[in-house]
N, C-alpha and C. Protein backbone atom coordinates (compact mmCIF):
# COMPACT_ATOMS: atom_id res chain seq x y z
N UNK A 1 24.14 -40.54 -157.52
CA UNK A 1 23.33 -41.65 -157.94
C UNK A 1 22.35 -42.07 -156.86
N UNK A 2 21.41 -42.52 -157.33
CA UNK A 2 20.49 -43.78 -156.27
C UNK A 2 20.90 -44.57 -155.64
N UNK A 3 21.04 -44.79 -154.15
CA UNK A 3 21.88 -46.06 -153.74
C UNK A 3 20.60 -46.74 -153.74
N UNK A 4 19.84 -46.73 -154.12
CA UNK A 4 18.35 -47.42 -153.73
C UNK A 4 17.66 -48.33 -155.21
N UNK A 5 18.74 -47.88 -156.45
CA UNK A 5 18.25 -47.99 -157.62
C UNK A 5 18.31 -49.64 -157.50
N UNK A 6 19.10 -50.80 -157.08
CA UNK A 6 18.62 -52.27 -157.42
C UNK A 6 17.78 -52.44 -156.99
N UNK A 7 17.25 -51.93 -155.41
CA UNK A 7 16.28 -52.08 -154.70
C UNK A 7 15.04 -51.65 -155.60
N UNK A 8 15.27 -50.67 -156.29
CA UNK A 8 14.02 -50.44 -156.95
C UNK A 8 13.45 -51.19 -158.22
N UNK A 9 14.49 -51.58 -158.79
CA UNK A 9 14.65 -52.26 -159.85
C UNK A 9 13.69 -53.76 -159.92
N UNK A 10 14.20 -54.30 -157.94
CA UNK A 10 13.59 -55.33 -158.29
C UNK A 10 12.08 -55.29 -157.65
N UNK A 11 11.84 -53.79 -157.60
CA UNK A 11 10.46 -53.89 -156.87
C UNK A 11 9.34 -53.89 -157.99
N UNK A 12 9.97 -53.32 -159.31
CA UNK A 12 9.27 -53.16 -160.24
C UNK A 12 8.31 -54.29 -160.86
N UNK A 13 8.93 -55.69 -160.88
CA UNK A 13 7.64 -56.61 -161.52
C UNK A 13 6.16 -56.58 -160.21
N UNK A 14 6.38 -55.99 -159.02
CA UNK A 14 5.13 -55.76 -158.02
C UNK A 14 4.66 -54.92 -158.35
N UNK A 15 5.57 -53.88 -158.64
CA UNK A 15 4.83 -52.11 -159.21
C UNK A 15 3.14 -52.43 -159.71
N UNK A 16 2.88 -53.14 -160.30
CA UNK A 16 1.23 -53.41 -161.14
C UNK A 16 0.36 -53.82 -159.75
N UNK A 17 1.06 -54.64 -158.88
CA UNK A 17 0.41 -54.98 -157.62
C UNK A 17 -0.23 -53.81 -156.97
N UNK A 18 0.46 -53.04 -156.86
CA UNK A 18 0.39 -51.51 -155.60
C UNK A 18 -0.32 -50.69 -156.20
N UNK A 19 0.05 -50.51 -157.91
CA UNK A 19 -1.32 -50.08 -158.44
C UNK A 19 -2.33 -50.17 -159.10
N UNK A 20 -2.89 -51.44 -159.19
CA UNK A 20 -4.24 -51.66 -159.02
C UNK A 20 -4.69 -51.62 -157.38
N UNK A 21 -4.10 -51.82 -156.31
CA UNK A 21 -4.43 -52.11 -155.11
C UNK A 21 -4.96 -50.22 -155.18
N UNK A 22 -3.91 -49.61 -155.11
CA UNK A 22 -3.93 -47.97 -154.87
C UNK A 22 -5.91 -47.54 -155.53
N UNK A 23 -5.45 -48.24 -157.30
CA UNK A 23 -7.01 -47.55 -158.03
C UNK A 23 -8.11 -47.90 -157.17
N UNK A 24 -7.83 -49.33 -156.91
CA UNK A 24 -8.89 -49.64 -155.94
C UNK A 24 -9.66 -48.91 -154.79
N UNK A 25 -8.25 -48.43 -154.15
CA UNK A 25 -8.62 -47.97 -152.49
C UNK A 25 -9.10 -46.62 -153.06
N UNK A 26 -8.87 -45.70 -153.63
CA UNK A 26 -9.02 -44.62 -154.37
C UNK A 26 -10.90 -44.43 -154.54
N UNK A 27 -10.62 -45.59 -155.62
CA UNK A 27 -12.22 -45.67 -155.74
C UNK A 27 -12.89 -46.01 -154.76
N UNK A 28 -12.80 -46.87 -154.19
CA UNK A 28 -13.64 -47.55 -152.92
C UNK A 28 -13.86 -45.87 -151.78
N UNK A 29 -12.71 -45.55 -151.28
CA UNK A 29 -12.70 -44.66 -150.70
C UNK A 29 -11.97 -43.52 -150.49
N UNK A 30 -11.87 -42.89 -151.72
CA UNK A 30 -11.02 -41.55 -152.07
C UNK A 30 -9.50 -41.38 -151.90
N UNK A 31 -8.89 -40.65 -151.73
CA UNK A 31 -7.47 -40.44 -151.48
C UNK A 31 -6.57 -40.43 -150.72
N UNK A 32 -7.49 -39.98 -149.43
CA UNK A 32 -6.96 -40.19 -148.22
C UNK A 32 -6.30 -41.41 -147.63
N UNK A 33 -5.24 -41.49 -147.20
CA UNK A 33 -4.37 -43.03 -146.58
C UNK A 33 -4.61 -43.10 -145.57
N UNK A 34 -6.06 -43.43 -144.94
CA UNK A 34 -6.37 -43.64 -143.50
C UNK A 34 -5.90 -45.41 -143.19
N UNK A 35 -6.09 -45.58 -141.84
CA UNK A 35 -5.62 -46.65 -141.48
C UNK A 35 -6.26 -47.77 -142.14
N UNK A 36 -7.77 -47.62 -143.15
CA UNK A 36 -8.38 -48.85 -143.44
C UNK A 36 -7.54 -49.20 -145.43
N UNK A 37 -6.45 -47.84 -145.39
CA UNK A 37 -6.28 -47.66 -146.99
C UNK A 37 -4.98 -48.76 -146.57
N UNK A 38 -4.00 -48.16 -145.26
CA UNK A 38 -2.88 -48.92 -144.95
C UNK A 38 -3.06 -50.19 -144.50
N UNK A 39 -3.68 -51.17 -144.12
CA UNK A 39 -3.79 -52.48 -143.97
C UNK A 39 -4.11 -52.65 -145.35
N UNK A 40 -5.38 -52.41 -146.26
CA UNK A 40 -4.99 -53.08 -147.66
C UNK A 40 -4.02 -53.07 -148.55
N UNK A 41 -2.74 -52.10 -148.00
CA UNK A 41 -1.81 -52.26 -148.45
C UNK A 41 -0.55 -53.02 -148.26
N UNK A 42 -0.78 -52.83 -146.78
CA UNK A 42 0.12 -53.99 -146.09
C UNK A 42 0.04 -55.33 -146.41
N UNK A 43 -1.44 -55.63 -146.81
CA UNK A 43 -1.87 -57.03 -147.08
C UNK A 43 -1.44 -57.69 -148.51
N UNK A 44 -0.73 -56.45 -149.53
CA UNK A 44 -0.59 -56.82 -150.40
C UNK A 44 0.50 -58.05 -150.45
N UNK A 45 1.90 -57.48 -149.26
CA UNK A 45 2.69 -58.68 -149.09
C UNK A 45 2.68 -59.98 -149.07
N UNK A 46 1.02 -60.35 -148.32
CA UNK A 46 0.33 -61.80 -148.07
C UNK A 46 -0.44 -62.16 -150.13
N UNK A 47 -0.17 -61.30 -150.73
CA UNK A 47 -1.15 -61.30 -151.92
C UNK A 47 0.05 -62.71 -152.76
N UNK A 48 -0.92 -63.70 -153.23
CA UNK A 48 -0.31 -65.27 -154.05
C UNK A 48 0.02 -64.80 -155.28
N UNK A 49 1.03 -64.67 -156.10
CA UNK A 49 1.27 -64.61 -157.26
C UNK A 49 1.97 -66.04 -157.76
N UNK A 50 2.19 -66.02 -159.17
CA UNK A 50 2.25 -67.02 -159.83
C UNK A 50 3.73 -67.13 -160.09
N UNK A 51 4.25 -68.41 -159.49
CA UNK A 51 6.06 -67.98 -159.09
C UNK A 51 6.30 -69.41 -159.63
N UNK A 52 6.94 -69.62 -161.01
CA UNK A 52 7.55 -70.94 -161.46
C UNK A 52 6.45 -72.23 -161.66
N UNK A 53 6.20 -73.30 -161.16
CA UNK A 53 5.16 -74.07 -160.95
C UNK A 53 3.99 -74.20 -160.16
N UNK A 54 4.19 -73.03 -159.54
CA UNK A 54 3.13 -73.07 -158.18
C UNK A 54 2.75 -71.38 -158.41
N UNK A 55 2.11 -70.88 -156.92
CA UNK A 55 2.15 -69.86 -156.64
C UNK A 55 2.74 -69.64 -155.22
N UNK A 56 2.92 -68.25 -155.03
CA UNK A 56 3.80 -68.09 -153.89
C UNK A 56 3.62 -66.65 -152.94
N UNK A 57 3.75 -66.06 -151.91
CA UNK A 57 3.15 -65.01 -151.30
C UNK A 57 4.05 -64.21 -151.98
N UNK A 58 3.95 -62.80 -152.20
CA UNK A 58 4.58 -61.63 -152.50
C UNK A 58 5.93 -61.72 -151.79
N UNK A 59 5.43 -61.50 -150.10
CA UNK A 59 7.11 -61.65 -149.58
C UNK A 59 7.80 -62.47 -149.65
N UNK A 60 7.48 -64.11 -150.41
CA UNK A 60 8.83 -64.65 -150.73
C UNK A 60 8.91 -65.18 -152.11
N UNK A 61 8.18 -64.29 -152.94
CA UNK A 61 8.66 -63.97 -154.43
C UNK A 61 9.76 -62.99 -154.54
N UNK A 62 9.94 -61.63 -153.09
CA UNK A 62 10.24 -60.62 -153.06
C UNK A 62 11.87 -61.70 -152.80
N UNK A 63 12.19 -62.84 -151.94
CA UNK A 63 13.14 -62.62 -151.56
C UNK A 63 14.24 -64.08 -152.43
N UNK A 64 13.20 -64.68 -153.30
CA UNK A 64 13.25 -65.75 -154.32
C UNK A 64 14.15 -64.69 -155.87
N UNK A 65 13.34 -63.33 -155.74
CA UNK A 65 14.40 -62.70 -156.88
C UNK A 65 15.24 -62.27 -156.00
N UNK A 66 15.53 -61.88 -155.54
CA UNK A 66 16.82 -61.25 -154.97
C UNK A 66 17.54 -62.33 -154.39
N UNK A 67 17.56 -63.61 -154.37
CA UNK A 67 18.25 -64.75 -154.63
C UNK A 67 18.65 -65.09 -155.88
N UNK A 68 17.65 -64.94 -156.51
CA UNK A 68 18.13 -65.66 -157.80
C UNK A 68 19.11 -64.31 -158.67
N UNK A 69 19.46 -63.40 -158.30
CA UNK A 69 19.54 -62.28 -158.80
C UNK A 69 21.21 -62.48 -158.35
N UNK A 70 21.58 -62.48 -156.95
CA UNK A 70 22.70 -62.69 -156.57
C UNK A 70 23.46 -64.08 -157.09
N UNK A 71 22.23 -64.87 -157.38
CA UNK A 71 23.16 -66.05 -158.41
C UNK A 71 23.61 -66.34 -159.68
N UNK A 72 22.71 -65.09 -160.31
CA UNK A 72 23.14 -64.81 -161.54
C UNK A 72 24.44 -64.23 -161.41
N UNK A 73 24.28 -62.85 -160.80
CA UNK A 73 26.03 -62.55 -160.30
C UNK A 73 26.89 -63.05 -160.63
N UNK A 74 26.66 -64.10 -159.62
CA UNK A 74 27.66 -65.45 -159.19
C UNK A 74 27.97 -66.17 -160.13
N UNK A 75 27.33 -66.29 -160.76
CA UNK A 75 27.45 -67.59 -162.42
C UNK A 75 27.88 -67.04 -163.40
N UNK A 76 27.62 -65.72 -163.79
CA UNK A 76 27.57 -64.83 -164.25
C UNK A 76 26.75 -65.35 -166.23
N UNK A 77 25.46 -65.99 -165.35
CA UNK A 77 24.25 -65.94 -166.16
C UNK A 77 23.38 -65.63 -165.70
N UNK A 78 22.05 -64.82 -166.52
CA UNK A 78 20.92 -64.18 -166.06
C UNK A 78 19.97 -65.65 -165.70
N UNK A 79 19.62 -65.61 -164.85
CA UNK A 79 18.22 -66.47 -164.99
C UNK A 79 17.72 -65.96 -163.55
N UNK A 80 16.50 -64.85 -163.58
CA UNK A 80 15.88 -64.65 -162.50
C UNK A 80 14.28 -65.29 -162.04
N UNK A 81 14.05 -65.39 -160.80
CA UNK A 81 12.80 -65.95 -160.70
C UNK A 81 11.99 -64.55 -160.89
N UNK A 82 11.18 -64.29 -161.76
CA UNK A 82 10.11 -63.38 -161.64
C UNK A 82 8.92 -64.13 -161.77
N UNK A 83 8.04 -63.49 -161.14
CA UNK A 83 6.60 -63.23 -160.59
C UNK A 83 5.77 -63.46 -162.15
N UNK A 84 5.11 -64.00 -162.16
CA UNK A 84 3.85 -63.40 -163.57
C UNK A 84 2.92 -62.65 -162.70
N UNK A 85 1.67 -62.10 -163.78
CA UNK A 85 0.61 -61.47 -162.85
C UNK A 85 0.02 -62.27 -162.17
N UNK A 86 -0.88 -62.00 -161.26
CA UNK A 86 -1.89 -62.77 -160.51
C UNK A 86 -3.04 -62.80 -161.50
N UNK A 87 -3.74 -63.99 -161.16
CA UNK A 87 -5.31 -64.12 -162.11
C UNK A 87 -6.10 -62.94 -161.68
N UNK A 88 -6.94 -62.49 -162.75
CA UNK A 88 -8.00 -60.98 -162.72
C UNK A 88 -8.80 -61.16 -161.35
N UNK A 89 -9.23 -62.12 -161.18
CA UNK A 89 -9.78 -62.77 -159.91
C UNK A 89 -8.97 -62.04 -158.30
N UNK A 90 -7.88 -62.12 -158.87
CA UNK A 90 -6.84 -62.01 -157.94
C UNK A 90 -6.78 -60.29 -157.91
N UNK A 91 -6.75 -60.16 -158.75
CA UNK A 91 -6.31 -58.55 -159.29
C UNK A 91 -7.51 -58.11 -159.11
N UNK A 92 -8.43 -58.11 -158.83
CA UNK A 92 -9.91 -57.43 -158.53
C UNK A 92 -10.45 -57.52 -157.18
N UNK A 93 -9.75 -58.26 -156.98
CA UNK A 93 -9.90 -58.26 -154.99
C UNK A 93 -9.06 -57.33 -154.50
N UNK A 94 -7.68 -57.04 -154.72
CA UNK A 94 -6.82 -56.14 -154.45
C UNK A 94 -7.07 -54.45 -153.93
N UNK A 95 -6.69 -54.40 -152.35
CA UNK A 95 -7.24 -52.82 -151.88
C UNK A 95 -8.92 -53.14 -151.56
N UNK A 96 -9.26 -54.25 -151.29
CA UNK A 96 -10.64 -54.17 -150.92
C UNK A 96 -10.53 -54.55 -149.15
């Protein structure tokens, strides 16, 4: 098996993040992952998504589900914090 499969599981509501960021860098500047492709990717972590009443950075949407995930566990009811998308605004800056 995957020992990696929850980990992946909960990377998936970002998955849309990384690729529009990816189409972006792609287009902007081809395929290659030079160092200017890896900072717009790195930066995605700092990227605001829309988390409950507010918005919130990627890395602590990242660590808001995997809280709320271990409390479902615990309760043993689902209720996780997920992410919505970011505004198009948001999503069109991405990988620039």
């Amino acid at each position: 098996g995957n020992a990696f499969a929850l980990a992946d599981d909960l990377m998936e509501p970002f998955r849309p993040l990384v690729d529009c960021a990816v189409r972006s860098i792609v287009g902007q500047r081809g395929s290659e992952v030079d160092t200017e492709a890896k900072q717009a990717l790195a930066h995605l972590i700092a990227t605001d998504v829309p988390l409950g009443d507010g918005v919130t950075p990627v890395s602590l949407a990242l660590i808001k589900l995997a809280t709320s995930l271990g409390q479902s566990f615990e309760a043993g009811s689902l209720s996780l914090a997920l992410p919505m998308p970011p505004d198009p605004l948001t999503l069109a800056g991405l990988g620039s």
